[in-house]
Protein backbone atom coordinates (compact mmCIF):
# COMPACT_ATOMS: atom_id res chain seq x y z
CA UNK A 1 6.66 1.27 19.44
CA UNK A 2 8.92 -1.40 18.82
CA UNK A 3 10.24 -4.50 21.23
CA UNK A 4 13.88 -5.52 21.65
CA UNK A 5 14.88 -8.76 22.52
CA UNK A 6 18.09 -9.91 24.51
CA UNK A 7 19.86 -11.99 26.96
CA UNK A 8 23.02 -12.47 28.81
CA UNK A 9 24.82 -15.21 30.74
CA UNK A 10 25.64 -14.19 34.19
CA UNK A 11 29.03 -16.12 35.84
CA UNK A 12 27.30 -17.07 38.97
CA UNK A 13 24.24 -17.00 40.91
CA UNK A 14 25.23 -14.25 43.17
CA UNK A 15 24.16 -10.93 43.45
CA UNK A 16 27.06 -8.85 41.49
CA UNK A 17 26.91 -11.62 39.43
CA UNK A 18 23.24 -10.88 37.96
CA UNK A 19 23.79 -7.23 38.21
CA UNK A 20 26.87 -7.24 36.08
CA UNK A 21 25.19 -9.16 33.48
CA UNK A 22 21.98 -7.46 33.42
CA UNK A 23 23.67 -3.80 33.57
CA UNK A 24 25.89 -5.20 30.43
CA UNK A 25 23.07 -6.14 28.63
CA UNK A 26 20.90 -2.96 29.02
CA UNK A 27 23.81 -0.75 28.22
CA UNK A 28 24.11 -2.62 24.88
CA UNK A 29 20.64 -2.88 24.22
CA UNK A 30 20.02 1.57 24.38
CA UNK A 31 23.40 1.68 22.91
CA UNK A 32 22.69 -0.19 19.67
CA UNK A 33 19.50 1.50 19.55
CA UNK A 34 20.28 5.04 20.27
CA UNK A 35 17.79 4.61 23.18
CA UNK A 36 17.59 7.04 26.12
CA UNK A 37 15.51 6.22 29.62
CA UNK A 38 12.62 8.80 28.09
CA UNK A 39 12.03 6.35 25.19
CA UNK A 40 11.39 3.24 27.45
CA UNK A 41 7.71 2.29 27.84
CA UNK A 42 8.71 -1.20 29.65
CA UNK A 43 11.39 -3.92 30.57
CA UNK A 44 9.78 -7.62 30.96
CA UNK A 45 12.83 -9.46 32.49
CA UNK A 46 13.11 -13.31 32.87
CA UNK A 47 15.42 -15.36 34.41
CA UNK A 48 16.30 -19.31 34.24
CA UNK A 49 15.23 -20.93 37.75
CA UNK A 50 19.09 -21.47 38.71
CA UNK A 51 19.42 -17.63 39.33
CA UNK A 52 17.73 -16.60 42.54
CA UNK A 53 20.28 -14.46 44.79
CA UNK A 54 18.55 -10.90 42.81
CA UNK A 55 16.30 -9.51 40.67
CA UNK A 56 17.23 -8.50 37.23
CA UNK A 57 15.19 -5.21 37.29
CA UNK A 58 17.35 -3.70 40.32
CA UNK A 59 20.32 -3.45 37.49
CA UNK A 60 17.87 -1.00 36.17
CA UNK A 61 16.64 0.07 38.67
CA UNK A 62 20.56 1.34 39.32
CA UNK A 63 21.06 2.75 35.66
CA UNK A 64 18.50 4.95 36.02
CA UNK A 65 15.08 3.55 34.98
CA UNK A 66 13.58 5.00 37.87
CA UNK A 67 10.17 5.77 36.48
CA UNK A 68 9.74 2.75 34.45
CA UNK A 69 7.64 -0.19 34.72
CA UNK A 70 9.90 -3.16 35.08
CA UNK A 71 8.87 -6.84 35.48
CA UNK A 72 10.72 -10.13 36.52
CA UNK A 73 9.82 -13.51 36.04
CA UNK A 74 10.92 -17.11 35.74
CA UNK A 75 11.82 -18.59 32.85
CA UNK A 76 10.45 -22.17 31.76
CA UNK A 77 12.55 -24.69 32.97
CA UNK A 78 13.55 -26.72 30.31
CA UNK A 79 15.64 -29.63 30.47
CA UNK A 80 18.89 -29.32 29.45
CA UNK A 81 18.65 -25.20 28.66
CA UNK A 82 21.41 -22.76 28.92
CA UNK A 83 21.98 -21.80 32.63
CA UNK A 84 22.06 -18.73 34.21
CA UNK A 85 20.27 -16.41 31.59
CA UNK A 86 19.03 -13.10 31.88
CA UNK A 87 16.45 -12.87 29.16
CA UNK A 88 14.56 -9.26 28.67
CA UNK A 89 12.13 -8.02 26.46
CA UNK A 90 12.46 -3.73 26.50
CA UNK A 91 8.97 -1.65 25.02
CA UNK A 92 10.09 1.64 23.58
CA UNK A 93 9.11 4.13 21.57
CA UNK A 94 11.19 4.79 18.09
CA UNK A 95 10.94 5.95 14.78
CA UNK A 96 13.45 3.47 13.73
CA UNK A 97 11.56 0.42 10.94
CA UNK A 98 11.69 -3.36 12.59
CA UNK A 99 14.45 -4.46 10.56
CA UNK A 100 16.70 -1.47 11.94
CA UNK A 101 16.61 -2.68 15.59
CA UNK A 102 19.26 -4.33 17.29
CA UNK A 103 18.29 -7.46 19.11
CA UNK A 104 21.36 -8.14 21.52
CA UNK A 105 22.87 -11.45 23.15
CA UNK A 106 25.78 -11.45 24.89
CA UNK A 107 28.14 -14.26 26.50
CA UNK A 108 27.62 -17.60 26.55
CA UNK A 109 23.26 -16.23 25.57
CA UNK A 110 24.85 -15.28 21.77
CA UNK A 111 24.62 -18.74 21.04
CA UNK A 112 20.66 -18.93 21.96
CA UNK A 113 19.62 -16.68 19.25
CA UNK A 114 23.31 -16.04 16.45
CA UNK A 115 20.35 -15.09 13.56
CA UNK A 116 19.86 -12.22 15.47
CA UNK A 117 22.31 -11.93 17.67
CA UNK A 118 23.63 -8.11 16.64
């Protein structure tokens, strides 16, 4: 079992807004690690407090995680913090070693993490 890191910027706190972003990132995150639905044990999501109009997990919900656990939360609100960011923290089950898997952060997000940052 392995986790996988990521996060995304959405443009607005709307509703296709944090779908968009979300759906972006999850595609990216099975993509880069050859990851099917079947593999997924979890999704934790988080978002910063400034993004309320929908929950991250329904952009999974929507891809086809139908039968997995998903979580949302707030993230810590930190002064001065990158807004808007759709953080997540997948479970799955792989073969593949921890330096083979492909953290992802997209948008304005590849700037909160560029040493991993695939």
């Amino acid at each position: 079992m392995r986790a996988i890191r990521g996060a995304t910027q959405a443009d607005g706190n709307d509703r296709d807004s944090i779908l968009e972003a979300t759906t972006e990132l999850l595609a990216e995150v099975m993509n880069r690690n050859g990851l099917t639905t079947d593999d997924i044990i979890s999704v934790l999501f988080t978002s910063t407090p400034d993004l309320t109009a929908e929950f991250p997990a329904l952009a999974a919900r929507k891809a086809g995680f139908h039968d997995v656990p998903l979580l949302c939360a707030v993230e810590i609100d930190v002064p001065g913090a990158l807004p808007r960011v759709v953080r997540l923290m997948v479970h799955a089950g792989t073969d593949r070693p921890r330096a083979q898997i492909q953290h992802v952060y997209l948008r304005g997000a590849a700037r909160l993490r560029q040493d991993i940052a695939g």
